[in-house]
PDB file of N, CA and C in Angstrom:
ATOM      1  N   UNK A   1       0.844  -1.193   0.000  1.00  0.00           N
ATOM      2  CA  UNK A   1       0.000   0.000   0.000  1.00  0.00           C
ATOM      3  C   UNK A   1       0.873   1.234   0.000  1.00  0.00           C
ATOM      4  N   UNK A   2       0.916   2.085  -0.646  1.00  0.00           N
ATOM      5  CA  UNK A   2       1.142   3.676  -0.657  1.00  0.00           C
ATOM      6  C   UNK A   2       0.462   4.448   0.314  1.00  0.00           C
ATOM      7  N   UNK A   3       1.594   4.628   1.103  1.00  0.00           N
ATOM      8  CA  UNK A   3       0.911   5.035   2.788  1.00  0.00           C
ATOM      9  C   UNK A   3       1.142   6.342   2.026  1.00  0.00           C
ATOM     10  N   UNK A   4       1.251   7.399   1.317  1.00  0.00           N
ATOM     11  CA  UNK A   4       1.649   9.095   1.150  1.00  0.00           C
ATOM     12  C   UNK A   4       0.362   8.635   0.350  1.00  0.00           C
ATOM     13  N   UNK A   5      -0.835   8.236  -0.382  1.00  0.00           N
ATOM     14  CA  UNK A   5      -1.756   8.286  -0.969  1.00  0.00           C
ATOM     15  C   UNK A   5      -2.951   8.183   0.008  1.00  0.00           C
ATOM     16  N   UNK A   6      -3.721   9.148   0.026  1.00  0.00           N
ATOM     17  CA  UNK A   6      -4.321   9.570   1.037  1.00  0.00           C
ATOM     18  C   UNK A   6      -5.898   9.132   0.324  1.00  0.00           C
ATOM     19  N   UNK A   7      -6.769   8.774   1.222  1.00  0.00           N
ATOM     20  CA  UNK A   7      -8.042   8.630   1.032  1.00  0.00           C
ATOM     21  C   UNK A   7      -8.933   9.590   0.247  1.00  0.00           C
ATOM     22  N   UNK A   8      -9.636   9.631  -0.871  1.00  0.00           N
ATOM     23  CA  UNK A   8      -9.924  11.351  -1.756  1.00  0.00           C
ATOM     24  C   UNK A   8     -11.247  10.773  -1.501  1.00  0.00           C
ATOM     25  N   UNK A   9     -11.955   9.815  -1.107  1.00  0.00           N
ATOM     26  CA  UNK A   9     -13.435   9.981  -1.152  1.00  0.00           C
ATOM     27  C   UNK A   9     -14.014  10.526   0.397  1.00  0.00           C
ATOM     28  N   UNK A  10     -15.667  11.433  -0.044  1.00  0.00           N
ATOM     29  CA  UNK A  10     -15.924  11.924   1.338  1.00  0.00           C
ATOM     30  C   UNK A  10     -16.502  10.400   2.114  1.00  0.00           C
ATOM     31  N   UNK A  11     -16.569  10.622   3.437  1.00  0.00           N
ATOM     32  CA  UNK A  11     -16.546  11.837   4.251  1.00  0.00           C
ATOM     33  C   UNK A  11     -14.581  11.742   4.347  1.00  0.00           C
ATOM     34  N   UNK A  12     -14.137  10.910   4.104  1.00  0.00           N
ATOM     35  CA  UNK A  12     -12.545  11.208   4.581  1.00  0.00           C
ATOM     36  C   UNK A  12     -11.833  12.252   3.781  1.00  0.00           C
ATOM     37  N   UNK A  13     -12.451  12.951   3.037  1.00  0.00           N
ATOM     38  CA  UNK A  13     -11.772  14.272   2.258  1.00  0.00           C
ATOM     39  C   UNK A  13     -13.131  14.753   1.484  1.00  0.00           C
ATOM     40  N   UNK A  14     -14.011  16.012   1.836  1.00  0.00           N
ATOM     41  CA  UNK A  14     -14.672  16.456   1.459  1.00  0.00           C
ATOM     42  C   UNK A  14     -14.533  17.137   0.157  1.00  0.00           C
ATOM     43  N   UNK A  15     -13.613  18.047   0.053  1.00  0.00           N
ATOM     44  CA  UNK A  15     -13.998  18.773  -1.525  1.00  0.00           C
ATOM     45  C   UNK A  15     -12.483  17.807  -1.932  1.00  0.00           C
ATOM     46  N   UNK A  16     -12.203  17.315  -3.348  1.00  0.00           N
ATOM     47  CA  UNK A  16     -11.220  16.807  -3.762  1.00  0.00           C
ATOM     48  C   UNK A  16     -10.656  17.551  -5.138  1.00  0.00           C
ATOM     49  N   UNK A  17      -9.550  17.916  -4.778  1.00  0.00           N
ATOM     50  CA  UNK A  17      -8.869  18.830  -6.105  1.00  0.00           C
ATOM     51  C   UNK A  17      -8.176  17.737  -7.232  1.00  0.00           C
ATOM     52  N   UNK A  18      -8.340  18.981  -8.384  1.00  0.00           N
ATOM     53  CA  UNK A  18      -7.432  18.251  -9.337  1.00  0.00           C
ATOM     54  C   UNK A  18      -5.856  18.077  -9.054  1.00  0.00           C
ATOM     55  N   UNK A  19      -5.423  19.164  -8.141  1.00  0.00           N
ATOM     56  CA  UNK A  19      -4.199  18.731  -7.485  1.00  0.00           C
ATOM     57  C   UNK A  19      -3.983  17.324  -7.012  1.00  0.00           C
ATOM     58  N   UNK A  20      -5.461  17.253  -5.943  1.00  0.00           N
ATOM     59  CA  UNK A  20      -5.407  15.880  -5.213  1.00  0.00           C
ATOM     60  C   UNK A  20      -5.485  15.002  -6.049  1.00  0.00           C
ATOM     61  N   UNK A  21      -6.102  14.496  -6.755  1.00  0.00           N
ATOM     62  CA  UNK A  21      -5.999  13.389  -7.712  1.00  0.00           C
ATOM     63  C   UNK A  21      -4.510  13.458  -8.639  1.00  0.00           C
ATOM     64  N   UNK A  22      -3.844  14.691  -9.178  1.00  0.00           N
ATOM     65  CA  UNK A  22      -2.759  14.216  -9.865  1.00  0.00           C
ATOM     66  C   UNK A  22      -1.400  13.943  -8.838  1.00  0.00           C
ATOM     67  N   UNK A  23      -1.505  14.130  -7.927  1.00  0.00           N
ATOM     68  CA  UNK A  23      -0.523  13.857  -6.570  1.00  0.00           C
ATOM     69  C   UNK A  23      -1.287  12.234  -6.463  1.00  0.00           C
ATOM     70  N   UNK A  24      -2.071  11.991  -5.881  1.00  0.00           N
ATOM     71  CA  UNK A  24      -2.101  10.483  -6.179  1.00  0.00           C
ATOM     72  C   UNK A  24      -1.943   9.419  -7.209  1.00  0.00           C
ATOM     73  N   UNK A  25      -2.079  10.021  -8.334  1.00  0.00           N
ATOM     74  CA  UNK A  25      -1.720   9.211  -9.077  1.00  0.00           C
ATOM     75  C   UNK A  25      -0.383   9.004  -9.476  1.00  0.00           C
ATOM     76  N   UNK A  26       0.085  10.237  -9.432  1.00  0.00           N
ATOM     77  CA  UNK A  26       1.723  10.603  -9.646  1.00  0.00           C
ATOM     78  C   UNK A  26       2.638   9.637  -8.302  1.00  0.00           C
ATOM     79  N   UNK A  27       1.872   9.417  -7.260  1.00  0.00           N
ATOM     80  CA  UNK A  27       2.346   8.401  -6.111  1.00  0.00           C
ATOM     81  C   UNK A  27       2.571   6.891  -6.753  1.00  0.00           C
ATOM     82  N   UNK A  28       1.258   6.672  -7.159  1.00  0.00           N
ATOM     83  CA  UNK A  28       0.838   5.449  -7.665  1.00  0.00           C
ATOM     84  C   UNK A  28       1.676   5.229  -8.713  1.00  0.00           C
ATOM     85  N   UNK A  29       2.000   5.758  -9.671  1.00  0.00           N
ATOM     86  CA  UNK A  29       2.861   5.535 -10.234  1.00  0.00           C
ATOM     87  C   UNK A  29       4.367   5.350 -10.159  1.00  0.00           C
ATOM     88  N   UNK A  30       4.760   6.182  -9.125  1.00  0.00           N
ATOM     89  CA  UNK A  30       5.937   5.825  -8.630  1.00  0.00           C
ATOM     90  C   UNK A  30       6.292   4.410  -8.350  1.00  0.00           C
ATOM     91  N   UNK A  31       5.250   4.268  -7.381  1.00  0.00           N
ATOM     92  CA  UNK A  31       5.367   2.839  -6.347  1.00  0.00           C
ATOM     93  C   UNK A  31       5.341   1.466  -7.704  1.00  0.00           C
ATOM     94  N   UNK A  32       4.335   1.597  -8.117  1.00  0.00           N
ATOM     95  CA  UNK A  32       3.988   0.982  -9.561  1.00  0.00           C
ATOM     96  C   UNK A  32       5.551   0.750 -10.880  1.00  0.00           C
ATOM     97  N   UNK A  33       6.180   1.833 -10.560  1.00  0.00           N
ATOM     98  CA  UNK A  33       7.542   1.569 -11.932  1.00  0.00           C
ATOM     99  C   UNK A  33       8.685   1.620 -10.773  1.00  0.00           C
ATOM    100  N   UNK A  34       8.814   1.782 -10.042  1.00  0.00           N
ATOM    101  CA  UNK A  34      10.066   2.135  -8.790  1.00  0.00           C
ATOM    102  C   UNK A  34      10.614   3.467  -9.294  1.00  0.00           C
ATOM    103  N   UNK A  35      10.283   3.970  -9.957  1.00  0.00           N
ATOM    104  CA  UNK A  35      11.179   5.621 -10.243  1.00  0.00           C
ATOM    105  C   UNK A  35      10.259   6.668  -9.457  1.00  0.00           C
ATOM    106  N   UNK A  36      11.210   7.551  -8.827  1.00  0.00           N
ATOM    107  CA  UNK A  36      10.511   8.634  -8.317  1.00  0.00           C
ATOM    108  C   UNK A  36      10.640   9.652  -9.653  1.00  0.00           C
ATOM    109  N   UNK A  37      11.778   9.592 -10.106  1.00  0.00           N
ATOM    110  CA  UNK A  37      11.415  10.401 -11.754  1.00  0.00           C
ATOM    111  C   UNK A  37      11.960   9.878 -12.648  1.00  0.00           C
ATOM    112  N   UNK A  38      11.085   9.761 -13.545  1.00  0.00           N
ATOM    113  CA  UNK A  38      11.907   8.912 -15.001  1.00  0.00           C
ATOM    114  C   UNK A  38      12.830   9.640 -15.792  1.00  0.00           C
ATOM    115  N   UNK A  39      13.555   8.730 -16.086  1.00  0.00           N
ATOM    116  CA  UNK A  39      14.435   9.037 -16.961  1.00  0.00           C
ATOM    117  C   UNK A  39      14.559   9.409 -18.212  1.00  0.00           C
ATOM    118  N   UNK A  40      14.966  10.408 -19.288  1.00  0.00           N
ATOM    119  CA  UNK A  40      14.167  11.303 -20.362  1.00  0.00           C
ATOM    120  C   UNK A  40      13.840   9.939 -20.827  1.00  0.00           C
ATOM    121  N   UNK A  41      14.448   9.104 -21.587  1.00  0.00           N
ATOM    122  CA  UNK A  41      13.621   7.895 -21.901  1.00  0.00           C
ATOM    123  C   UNK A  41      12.509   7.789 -21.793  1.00  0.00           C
ATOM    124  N   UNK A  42      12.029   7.446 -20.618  1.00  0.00           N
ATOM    125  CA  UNK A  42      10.574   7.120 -19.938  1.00  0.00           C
ATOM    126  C   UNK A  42       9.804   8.338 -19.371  1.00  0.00           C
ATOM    127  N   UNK A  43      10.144   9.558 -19.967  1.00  0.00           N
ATOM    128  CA  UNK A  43       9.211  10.568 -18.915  1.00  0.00           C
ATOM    129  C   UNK A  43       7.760  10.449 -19.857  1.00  0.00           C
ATOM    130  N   UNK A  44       7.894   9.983 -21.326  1.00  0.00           N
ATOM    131  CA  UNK A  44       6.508   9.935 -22.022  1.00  0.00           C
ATOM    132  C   UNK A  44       5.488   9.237 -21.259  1.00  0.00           C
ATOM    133  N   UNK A  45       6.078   7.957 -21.328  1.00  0.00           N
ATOM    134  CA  UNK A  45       5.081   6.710 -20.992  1.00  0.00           C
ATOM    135  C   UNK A  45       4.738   6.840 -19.660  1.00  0.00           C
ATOM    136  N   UNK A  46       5.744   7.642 -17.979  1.00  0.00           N
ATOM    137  CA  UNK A  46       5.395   7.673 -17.179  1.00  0.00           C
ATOM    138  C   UNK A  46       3.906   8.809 -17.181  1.00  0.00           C
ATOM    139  N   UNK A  47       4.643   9.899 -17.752  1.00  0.00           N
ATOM    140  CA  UNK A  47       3.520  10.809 -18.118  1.00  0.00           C
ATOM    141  C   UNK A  47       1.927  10.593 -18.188  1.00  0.00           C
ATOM    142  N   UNK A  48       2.175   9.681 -19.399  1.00  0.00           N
ATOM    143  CA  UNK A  48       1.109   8.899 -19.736  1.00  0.00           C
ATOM    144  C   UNK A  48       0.392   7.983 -18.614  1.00  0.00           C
ATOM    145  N   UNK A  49       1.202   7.437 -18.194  1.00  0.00           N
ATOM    146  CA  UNK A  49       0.253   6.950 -16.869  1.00  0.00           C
ATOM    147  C   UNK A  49       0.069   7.478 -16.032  1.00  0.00           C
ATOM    148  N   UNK A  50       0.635   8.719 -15.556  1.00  0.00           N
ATOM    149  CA  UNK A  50      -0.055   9.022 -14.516  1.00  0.00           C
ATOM    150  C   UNK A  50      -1.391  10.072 -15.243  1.00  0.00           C
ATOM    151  N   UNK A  51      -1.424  10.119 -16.466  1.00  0.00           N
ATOM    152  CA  UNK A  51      -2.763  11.049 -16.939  1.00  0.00           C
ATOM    153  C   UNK A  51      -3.729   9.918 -16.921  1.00  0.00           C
ATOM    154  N   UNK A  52      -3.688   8.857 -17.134  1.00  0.00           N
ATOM    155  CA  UNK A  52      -4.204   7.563 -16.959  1.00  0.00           C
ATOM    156  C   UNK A  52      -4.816   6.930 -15.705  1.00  0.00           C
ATOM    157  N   UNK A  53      -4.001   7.337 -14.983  1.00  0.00           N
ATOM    158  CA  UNK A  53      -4.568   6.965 -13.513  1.00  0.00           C
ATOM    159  C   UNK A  53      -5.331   8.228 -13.004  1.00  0.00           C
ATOM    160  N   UNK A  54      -4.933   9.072 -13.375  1.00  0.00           N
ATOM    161  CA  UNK A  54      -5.898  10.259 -13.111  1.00  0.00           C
ATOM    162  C   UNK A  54      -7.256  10.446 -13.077  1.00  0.00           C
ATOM    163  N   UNK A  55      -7.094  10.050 -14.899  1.00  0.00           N
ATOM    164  CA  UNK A  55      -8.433  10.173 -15.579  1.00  0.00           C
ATOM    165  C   UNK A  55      -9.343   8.690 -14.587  1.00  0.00           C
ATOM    166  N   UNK A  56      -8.452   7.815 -14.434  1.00  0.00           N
ATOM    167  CA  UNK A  56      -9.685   6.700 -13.808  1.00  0.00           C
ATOM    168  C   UNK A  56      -9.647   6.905 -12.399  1.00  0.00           C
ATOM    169  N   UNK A  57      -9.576   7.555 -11.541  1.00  0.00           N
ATOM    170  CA  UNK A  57      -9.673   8.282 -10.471  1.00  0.00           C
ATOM    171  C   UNK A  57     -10.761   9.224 -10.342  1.00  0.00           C
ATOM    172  N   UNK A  58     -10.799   9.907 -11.402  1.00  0.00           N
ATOM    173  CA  UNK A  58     -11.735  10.663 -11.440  1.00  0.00           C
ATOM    174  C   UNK A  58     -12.845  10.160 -11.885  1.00  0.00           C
ATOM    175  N   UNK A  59     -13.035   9.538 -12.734  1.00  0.00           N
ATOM    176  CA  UNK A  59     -14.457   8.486 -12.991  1.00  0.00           C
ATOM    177  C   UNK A  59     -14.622   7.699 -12.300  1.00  0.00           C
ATOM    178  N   UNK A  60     -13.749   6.976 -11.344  1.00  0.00           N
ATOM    179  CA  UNK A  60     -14.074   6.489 -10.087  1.00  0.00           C
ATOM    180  C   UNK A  60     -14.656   7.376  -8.890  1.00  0.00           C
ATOM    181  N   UNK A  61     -14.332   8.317  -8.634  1.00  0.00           N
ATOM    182  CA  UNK A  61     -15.512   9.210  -7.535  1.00  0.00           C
ATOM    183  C   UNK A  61     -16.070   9.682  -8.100  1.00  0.00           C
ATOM    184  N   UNK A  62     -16.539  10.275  -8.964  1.00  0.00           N
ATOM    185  CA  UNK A  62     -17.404  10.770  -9.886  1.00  0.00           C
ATOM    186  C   UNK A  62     -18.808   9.360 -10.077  1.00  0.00           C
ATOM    187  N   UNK A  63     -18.703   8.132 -10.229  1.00  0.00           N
ATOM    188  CA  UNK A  63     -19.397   7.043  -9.720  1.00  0.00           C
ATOM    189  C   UNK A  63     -19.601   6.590  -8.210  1.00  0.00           C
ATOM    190  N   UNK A  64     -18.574   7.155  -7.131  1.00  0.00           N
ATOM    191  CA  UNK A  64     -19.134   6.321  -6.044  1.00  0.00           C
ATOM    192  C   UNK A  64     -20.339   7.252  -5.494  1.00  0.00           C
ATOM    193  N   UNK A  65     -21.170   6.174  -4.558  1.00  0.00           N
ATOM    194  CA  UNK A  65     -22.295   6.875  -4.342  1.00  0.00           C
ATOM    195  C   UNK A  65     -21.844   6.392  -2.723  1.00  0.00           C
ATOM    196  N   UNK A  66     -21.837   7.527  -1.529  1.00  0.00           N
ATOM    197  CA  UNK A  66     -20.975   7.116  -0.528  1.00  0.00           C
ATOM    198  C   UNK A  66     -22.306   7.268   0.829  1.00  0.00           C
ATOM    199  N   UNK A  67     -22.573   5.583   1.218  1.00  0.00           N
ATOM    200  CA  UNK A  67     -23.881   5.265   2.253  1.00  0.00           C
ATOM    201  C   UNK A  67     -23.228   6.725   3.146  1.00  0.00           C
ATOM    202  N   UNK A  68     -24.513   6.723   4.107  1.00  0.00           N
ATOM    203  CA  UNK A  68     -24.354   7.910   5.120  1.00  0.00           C
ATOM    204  C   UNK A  68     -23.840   8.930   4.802  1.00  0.00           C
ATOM    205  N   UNK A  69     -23.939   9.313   3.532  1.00  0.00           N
ATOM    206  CA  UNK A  69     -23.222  10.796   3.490  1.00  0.00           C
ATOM    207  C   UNK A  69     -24.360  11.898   3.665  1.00  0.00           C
ATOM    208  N   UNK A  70     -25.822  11.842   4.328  1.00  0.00           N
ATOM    209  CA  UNK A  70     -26.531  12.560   4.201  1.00  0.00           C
ATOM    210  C   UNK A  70     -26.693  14.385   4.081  1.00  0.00           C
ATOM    211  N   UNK A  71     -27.809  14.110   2.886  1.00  0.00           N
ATOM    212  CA  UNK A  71     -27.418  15.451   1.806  1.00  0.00           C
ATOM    213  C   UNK A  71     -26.496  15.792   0.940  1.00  0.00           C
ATOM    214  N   UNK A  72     -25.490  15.066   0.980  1.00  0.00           N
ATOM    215  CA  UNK A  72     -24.768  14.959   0.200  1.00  0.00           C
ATOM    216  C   UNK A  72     -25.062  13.931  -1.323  1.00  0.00           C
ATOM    217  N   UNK A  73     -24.578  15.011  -2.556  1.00  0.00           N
ATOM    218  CA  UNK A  73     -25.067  14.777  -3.373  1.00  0.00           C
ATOM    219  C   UNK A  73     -23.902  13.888  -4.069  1.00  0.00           C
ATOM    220  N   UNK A  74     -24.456  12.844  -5.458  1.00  0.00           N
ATOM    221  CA  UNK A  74     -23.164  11.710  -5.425  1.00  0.00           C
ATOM    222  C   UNK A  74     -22.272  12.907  -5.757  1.00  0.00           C
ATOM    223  N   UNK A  75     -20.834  12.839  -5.877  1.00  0.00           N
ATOM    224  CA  UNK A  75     -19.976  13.119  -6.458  1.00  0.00           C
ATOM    225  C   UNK A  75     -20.251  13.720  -7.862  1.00  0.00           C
ATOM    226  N   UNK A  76     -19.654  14.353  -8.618  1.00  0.00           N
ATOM    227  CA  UNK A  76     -19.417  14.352 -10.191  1.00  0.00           C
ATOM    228  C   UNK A  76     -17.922  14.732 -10.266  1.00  0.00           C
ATOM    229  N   UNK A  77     -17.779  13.870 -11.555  1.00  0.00           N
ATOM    230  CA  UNK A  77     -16.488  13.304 -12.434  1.00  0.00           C
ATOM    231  C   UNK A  77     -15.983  14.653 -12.625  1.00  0.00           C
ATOM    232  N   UNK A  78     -14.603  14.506 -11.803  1.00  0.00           N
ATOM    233  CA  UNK A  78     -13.662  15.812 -12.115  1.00  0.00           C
ATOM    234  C   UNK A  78     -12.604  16.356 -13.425  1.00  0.00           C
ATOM    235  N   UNK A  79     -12.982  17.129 -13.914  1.00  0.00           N
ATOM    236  CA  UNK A  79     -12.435  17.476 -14.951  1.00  0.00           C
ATOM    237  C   UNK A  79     -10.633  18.111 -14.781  1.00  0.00           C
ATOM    238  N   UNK A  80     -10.104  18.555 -15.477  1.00  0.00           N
ATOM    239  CA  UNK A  80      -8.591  19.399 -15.087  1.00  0.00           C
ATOM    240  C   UNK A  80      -8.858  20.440 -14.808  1.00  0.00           C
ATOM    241  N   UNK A  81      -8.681  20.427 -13.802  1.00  0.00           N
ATOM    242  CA  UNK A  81      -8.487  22.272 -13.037  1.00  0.00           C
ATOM    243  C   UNK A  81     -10.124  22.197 -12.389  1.00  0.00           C
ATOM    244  N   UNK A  82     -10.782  21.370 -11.847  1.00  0.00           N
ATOM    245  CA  UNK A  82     -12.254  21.592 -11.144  1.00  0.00           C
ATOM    246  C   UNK A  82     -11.965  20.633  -9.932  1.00  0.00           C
ATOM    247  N   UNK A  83     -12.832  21.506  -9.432  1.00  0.00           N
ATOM    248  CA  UNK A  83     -13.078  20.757  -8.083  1.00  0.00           C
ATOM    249  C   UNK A  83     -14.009  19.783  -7.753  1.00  0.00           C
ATOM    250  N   UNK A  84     -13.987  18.368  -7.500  1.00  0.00           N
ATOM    251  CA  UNK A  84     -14.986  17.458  -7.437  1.00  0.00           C
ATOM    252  C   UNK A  84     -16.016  17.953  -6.742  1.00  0.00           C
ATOM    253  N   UNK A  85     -16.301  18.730  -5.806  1.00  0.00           N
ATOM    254  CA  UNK A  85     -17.235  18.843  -5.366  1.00  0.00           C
ATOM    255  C   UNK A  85     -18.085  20.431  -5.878  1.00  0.00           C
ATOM    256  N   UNK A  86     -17.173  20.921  -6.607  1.00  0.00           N
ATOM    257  CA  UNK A  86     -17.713  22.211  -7.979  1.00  0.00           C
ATOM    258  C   UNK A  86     -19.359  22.067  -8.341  1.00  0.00           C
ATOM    259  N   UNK A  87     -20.290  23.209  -7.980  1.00  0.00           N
ATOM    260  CA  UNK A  87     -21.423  22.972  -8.560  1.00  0.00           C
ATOM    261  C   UNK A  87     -22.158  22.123  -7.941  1.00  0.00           C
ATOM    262  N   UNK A  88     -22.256  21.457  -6.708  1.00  0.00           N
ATOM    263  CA  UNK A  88     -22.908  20.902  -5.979  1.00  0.00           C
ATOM    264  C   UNK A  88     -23.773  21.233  -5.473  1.00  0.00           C
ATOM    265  N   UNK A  89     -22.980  22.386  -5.217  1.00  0.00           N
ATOM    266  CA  UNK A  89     -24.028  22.960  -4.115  1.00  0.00           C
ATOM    267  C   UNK A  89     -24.213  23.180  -2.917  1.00  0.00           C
ATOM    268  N   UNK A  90     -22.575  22.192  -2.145  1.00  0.00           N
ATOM    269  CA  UNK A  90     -22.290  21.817  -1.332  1.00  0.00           C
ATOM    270  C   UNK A  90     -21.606  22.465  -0.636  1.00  0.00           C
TER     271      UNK A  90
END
């Protein structure tokens, strides 16, 4: 487990940034290839995955629907540069 990857769904993190999601994935990826930074070689393909893990991060809370969160509305799928909880209402 990637103990520096922190929990992004509520109630354990209420509003979730696009920061927060590309810092986790950018973790995940680390742990995932063993490089903390790739080498010019590999900065494409790392690149690439961590826009990859991003993007399914974000369609992953953007789908969860989280029991007991009362009034709280589901999530919606975070775009670059928005805030998951943007437009809620919340």
């Amino acid at each position: 487990m990637c103990r520096s990857i922190k929990t992004l769904r509520p109630p354990s993190m209420p509003e979730v940034s696009e920061e927060d999601i590309r810092a986790a994935a950018l973790q995940y990826v680390r742990k995932v290839s063993g490089f903390h930074a790739p080498a010019a070689h590999n900065r494409a393909v790392f690149e690439e995955a961590v826009d990859a893990v991003a993007t399914a991060t974000r369609e992953l809370l953007g789908g969860l629907e989280v029991r007991g969160a009362k009034g709280r509305p589901r999530q919606a799928a975070v775009g670059p540069g928005q805030d998951a909880r943007a437009g809620s209402g919340v």
